[in-house]
Protein backbone atom coordinates (compact mmCIF):
# COMPACT_ATOMS: atom_id res chain seq x y z
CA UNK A 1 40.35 78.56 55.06
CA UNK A 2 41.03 75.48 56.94
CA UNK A 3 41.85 75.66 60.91
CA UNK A 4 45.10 73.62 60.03
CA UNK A 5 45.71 76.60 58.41
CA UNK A 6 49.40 78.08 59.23
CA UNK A 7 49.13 82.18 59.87
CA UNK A 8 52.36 84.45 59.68
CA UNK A 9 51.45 87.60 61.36
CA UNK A 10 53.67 90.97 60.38
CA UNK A 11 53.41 94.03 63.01
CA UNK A 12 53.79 97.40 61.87
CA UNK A 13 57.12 99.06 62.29
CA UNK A 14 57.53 101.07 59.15
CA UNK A 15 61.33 100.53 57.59
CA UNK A 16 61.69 97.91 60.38
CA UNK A 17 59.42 95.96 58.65
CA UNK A 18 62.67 94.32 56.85
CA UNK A 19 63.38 92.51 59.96
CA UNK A 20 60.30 90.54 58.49
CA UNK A 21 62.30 89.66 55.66
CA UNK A 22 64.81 87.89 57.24
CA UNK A 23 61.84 86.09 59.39
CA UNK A 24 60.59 84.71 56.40
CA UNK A 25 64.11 83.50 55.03
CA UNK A 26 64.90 81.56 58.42
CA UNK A 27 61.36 79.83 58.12
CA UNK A 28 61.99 78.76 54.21
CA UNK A 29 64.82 77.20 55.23
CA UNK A 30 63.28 75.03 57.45
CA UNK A 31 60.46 74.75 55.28
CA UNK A 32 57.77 76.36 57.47
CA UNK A 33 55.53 78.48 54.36
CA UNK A 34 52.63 79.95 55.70
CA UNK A 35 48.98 79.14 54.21
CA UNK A 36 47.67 83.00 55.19
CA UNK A 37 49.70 85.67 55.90
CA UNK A 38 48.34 88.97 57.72
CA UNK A 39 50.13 92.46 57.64
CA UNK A 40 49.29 95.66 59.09
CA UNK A 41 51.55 98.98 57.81
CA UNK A 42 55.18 98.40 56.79
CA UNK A 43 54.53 94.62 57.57
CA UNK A 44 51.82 95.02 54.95
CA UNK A 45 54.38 95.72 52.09
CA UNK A 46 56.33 92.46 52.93
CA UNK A 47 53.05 90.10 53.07
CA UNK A 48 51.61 91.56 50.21
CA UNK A 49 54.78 90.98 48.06
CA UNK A 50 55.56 87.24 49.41
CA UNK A 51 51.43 86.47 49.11
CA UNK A 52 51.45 87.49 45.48
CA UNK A 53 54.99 84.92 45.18
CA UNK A 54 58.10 86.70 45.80
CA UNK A 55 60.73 84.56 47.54
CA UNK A 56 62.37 85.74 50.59
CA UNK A 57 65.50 85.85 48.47
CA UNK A 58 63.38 88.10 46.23
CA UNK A 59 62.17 90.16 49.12
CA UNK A 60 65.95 90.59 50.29
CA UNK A 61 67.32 91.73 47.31
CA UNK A 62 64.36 94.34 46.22
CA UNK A 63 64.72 95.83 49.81
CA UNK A 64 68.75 96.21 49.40
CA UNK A 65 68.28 97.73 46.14
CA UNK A 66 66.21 101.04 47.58
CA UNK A 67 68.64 101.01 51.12
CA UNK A 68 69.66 104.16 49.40
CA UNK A 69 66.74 105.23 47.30
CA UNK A 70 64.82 107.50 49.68
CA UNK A 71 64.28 110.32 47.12
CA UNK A 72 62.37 107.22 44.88
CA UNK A 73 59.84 106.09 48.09
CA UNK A 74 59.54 109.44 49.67
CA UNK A 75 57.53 112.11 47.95
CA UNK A 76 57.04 114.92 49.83
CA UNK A 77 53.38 116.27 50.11
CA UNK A 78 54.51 119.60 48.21
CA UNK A 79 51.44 120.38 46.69
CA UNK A 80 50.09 120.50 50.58
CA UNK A 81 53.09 122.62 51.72
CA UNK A 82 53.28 125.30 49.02
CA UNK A 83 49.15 125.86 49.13
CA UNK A 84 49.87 125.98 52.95
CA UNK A 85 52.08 129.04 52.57
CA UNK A 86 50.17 130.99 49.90
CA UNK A 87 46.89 130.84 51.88
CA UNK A 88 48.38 130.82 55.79
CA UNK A 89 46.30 128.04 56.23
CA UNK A 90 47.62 124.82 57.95
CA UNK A 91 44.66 122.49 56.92
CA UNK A 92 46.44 122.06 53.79
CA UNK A 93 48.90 119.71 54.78
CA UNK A 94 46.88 116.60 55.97
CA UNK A 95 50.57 114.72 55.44
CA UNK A 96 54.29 115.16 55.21
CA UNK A 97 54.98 112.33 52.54
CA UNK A 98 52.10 111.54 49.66
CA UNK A 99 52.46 108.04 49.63
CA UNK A 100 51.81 107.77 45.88
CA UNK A 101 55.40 106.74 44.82
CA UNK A 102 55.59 103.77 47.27
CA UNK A 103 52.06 102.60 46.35
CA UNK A 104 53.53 103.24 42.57
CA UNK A 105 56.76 101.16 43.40
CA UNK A 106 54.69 98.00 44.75
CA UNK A 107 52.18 97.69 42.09
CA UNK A 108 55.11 97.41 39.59
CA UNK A 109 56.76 94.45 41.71
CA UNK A 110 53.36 92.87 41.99
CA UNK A 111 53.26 92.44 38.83
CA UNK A 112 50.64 90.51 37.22
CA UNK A 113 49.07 89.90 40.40
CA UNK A 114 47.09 93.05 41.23
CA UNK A 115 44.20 91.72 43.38
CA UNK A 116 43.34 89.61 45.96
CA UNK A 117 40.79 87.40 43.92
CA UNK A 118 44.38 86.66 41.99
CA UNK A 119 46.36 85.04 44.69
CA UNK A 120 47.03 81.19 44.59
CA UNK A 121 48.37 79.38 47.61
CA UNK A 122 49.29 81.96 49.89
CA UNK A 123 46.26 84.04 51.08
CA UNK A 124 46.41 87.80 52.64
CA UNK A 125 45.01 89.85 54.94
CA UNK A 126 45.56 93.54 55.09
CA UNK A 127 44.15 95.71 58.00
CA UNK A 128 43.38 99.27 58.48
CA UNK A 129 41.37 101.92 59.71
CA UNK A 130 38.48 103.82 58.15
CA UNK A 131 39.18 107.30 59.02
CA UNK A 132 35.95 108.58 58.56
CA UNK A 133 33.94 105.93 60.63
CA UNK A 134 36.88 104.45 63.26
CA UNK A 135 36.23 101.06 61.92
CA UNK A 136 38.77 98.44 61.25
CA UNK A 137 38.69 97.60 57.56
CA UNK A 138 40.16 94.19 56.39
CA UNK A 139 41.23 93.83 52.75
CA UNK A 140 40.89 90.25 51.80
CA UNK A 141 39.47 87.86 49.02
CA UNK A 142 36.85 86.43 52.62
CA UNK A 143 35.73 83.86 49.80
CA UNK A 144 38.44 81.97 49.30
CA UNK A 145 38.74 82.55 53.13
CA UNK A 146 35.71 80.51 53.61
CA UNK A 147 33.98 83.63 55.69
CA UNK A 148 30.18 84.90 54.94
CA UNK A 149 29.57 88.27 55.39
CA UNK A 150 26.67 90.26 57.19
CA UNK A 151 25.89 93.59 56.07
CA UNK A 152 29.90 93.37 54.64
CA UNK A 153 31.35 92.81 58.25
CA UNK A 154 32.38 89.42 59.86
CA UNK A 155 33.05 89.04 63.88
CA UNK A 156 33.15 92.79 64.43
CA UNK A 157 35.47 93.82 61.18
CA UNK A 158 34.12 95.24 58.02
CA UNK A 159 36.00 93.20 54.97
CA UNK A 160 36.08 94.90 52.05
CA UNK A 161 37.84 93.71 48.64
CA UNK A 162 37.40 96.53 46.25
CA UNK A 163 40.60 97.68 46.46
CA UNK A 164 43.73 96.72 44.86
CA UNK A 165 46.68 94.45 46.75
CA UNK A 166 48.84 97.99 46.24
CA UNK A 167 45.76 100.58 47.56
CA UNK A 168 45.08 98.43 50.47
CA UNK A 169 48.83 98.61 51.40
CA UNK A 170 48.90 102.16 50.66
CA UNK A 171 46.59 103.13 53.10
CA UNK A 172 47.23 100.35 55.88
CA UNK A 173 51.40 102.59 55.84
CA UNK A 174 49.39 105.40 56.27
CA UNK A 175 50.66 106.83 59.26
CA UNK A 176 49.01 110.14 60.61
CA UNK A 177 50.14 113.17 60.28
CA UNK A 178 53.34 111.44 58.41
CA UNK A 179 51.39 110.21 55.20
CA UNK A 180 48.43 111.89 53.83
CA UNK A 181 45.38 109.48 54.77
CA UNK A 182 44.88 106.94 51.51
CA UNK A 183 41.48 108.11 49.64
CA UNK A 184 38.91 106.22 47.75
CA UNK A 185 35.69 106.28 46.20
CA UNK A 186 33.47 104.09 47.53
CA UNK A 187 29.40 103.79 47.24
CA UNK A 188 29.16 107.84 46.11
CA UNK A 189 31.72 108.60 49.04
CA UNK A 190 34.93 109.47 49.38
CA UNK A 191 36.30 106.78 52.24
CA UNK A 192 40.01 107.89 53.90
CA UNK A 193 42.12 105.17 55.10
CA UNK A 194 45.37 105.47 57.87
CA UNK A 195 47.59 102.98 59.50
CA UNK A 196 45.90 99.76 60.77
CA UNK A 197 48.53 100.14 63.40
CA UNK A 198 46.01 102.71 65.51
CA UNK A 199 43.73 99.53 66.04
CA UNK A 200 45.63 96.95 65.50
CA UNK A 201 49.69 97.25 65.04
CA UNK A 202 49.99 93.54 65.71
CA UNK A 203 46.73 91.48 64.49
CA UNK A 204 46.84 88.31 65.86
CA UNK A 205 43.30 88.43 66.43
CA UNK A 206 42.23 88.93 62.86
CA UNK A 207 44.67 85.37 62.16
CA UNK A 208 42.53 83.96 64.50
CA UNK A 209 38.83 85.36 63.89
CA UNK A 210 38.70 85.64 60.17
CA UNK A 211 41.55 83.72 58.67
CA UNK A 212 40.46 80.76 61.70
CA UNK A 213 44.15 80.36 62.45
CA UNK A 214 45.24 78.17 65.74
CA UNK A 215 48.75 77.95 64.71
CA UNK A 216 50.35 81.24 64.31
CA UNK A 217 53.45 82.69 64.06
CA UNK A 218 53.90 86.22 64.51
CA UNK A 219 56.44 89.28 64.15
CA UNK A 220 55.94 91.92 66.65
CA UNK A 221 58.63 94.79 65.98
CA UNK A 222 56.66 96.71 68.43
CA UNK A 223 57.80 98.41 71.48
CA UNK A 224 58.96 95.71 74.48
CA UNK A 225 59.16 97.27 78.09
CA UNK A 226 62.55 98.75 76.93
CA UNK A 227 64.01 101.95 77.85
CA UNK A 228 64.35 104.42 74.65
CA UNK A 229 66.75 107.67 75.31
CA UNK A 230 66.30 110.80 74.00
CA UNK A 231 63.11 110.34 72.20
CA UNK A 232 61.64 113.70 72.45
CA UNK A 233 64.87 115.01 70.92
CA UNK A 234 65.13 112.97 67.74
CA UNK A 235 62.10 114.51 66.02
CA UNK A 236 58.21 114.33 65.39
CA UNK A 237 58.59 110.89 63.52
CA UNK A 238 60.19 109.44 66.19
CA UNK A 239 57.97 110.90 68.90
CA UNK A 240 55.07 109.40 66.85
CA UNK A 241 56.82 106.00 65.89
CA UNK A 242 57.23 105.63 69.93
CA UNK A 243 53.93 106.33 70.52
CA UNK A 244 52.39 103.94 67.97
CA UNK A 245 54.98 101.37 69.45
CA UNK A 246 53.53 102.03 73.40
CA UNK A 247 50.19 101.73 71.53
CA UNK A 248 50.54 98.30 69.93
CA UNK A 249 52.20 96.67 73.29
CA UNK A 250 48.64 97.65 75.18
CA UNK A 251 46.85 96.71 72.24
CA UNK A 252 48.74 93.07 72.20
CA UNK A 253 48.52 92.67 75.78
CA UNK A 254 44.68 93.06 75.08
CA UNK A 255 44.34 90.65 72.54
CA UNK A 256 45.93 87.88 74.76
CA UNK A 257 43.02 88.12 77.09
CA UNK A 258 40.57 87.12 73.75
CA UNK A 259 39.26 83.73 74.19
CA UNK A 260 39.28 82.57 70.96
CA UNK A 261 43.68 83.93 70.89
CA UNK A 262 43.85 81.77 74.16
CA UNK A 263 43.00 78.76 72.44
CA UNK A 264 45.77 79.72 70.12
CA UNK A 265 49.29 78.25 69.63
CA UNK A 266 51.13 81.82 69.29
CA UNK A 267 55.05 81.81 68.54
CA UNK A 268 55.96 85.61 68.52
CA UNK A 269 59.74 86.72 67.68
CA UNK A 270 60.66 90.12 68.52
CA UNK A 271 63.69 90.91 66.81
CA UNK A 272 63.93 93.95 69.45
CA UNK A 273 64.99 96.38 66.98
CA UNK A 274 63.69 99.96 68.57
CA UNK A 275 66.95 102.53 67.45
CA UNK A 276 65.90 102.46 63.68
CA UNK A 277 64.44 105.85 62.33
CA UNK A 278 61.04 106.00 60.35
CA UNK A 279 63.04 106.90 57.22
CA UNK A 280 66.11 105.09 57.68
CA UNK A 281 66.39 102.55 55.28
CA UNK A 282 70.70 102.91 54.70
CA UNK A 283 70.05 100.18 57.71
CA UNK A 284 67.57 97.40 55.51
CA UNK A 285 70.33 94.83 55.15
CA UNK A 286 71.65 94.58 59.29
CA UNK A 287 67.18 94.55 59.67
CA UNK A 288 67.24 91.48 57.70
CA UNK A 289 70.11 90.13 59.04
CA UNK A 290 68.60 90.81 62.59
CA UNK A 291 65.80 89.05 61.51
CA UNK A 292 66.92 86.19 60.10
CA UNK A 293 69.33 85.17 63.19
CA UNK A 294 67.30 85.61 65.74
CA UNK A 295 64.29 83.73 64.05
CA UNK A 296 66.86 80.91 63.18
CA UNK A 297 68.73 80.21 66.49
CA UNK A 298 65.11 80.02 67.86
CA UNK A 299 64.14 77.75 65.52
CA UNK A 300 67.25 75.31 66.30
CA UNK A 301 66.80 75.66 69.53
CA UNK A 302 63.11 74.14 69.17
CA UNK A 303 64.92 71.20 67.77
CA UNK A 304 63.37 71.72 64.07
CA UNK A 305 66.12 70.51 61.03
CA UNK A 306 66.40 71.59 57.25
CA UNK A 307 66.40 67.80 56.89
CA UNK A 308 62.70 67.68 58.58
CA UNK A 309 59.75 67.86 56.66
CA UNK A 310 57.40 71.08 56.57
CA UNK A 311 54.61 68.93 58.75
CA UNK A 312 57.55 67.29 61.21
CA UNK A 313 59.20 71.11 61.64
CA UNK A 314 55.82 72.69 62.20
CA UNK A 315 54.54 70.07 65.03
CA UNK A 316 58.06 70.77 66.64
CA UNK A 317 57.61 74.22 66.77
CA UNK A 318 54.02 73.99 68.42
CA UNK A 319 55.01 71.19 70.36
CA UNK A 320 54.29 72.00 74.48
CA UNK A 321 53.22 75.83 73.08
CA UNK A 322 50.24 76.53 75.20
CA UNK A 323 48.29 80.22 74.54
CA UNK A 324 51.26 82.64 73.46
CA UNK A 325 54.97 82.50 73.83
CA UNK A 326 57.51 85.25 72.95
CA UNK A 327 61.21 84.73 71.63
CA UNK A 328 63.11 85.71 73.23
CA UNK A 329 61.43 85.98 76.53
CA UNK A 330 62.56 88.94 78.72
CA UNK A 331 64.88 88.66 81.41
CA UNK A 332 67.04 86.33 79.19
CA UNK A 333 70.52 86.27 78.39
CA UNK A 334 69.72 86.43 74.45
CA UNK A 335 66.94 89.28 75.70
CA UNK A 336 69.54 91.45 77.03
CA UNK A 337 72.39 90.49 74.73
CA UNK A 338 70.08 91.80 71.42
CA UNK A 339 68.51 94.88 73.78
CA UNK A 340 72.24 96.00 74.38
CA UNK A 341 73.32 95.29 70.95
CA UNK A 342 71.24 97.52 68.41
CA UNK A 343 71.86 98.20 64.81
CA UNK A 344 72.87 101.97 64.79
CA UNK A 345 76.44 102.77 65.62
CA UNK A 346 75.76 105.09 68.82
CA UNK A 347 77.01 108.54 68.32
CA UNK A 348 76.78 111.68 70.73
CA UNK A 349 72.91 113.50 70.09
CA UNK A 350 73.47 116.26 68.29
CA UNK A 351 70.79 118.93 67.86
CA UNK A 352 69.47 119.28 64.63
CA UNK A 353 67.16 121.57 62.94
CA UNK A 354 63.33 121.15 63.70
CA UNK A 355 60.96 120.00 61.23
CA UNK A 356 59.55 123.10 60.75
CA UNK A 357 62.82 125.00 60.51
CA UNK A 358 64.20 122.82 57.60
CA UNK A 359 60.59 123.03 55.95
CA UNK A 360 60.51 126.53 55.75
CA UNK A 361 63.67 126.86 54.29
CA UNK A 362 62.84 124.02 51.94
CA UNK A 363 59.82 125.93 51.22
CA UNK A 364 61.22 129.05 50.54
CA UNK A 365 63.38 127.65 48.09
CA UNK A 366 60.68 126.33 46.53
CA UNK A 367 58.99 129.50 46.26
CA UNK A 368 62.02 131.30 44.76
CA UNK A 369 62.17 128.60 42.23
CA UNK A 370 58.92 129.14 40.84
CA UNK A 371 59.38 132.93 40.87
């Protein structure tokens, strides 16, 4: 991969993650395709899908199709849950949600391209963490990345390729204690994958160390400095959604003290979407929409045309960028104006059943059901 290399950089975010898609329609439209595109958790399901061709019109309209399809991409870990009751024992449930129907759902869409030796133009990156070991683990084709392994790891990551563009997604979403950690055989072991978020929720760094990126622009739907109310009371997902989101803002603010990201030309848009649920996807078209206007006025504003070529467009958008620069920057008008403007209607909290309490219940059911 050649340092003139363009890098698109997806954060986690889970169903945020289709504020990405509107990112990537505001940058075909002026023309700005990426070379190598990097994804950790939900922003691994978007990269993987535009890598292996889909257009962001594509991307749009297979998102809007499941805004109310929960019941198809959520599949409760009920073999987990009902073993948990008949034995009293707890270490059953390693997950709420299997994760097999969504991994299930994106190898259909990928369609004939099911690994990353297949991939053509656009090349992808897909981190996560070995749960076994702590590692990072990037899922990449390194060859056509131009990188030579050493004992299967390259500037402090192990890169790995025998998994599948779908399996590699599968267990970069794997959030803990949400999903069940991703599990594969590997070398007469059993290897368990979770969210590349607990490393790295926002990998500019891997752009820049494996994929040799020095142009790179980036997605953070990550947590900003912003007040969130009421977190405790909306629920475990939401508690550990925050917490991933505090985690990521320490971990970027870490990376931007690299030297290698500080020789970087870094354009990160934060769409500053932080009132979405895990689950919520009835809100996937306003993400996009989100996405795609805030990436777009900042993309006029830069001065860049649909008239412009992709090379004249691209050298306006790095023009005068020195180390990393955010859009919008805090403490501006358009900051405040999208912080006080989220997607969710805002309705009084109401208490709700706890987790547990609608699991049992749910579980009783169950058990009545099957006599």
């Amino acid at each position: 991969m050649l340092e003139q290399s363009l890098a698109l950089v997806l954060s986690g975010g889970s169903v945020r993650a289709a504020a990405h898609v509107g990112v990537l329609k505001a940058l075909s439209k002026y023309h700005l395709e990426p070379d190598l595109v990097i994804g950790t958790s939900g922003g691994a399901i978007v990269a993987a899908l535009y890598a292996a061709g889909r257009t962001p019109q594509e991307l749009e309209e297979l998102f809007t199709a499941h805004q109310y399809a929960k019941r198809d991409l959520i599949d409760l870990n009920w073999p987990g849950f009902l073993a948990a009751l008949f034995t009293l024992n707890i270490r059953h449930i390693s997950g709420l949600v299997r994760g097999r129907a969504l991994e299930h759902l994106l190898r259909e869409e990928l369609g004939e391209v099911q690994h990353f030796s297949q991939l053509n133009r656009v090349q992808l990156m897909i981190p996560t963490v070995n749960l076994n070991t702590g590692q990072q683990v990037v899922f990449c084709d390194h060859r056509r990345l131009g990188i030579s392994l050493e004992n299967g790891e390259y500037a402090n990551f192990q890169v790995r390729d025998h998994l599948s563009i779908a399996q590699a997604v599968r267990a970069s979403i794997s959030i803990p204690g949400i999903f069940t950690p991703a599990s594969f055989s590997e070398l007469g072991f059993i290897d368990s994958y979770i969210d590349g978020g607990v490393r790295n929720g926002y990998p500019l760094s891997i752009a820049v160390k494996l994929g040799k990126a020095r142009q790179i622009i980036g997605v953070n739907l990550g947590y900003a400095g912003m007040r969130r109310e009421a977190v405790s009371q909306s629920g475990p997902f939401e508690v550990l959604s925050q917490s991933l989101d505090i985690m990521m803002w320490g971990q970027y603010r870490d990376i931007l003290n690299d030297s290698d990201v500080r020789e970087s030309q870094i354009v990160t848009i934060n769409p500053l979407i932080y009132d979405i649920g895990t689950f919520e996807t009835e809100f996937i078209p306003q993400m996009i929409a989100r996405g795609f206007a805030v990436t777009d006025r900042m993309l006029q504003e830069m001065g860049l045309s649909q008239q412009n070529s992709r090379a004249v467009n691209r050298e306006r958008l790095f023009a005068g960028v020195q180390g990393a620069e955010t859009y919008p920057e805090p403490g501006t008008a358009y900051f405040q104006e999208l912080l006080s403007n989220q997607i969710k209607p805002q309705t009084p909290l109401v208490k709700k059943p706890s987790l547990w309490e609608t699991l049992r219940k749910v579980l009783r059911r169950k058990k009545t059901e099957l006599g």
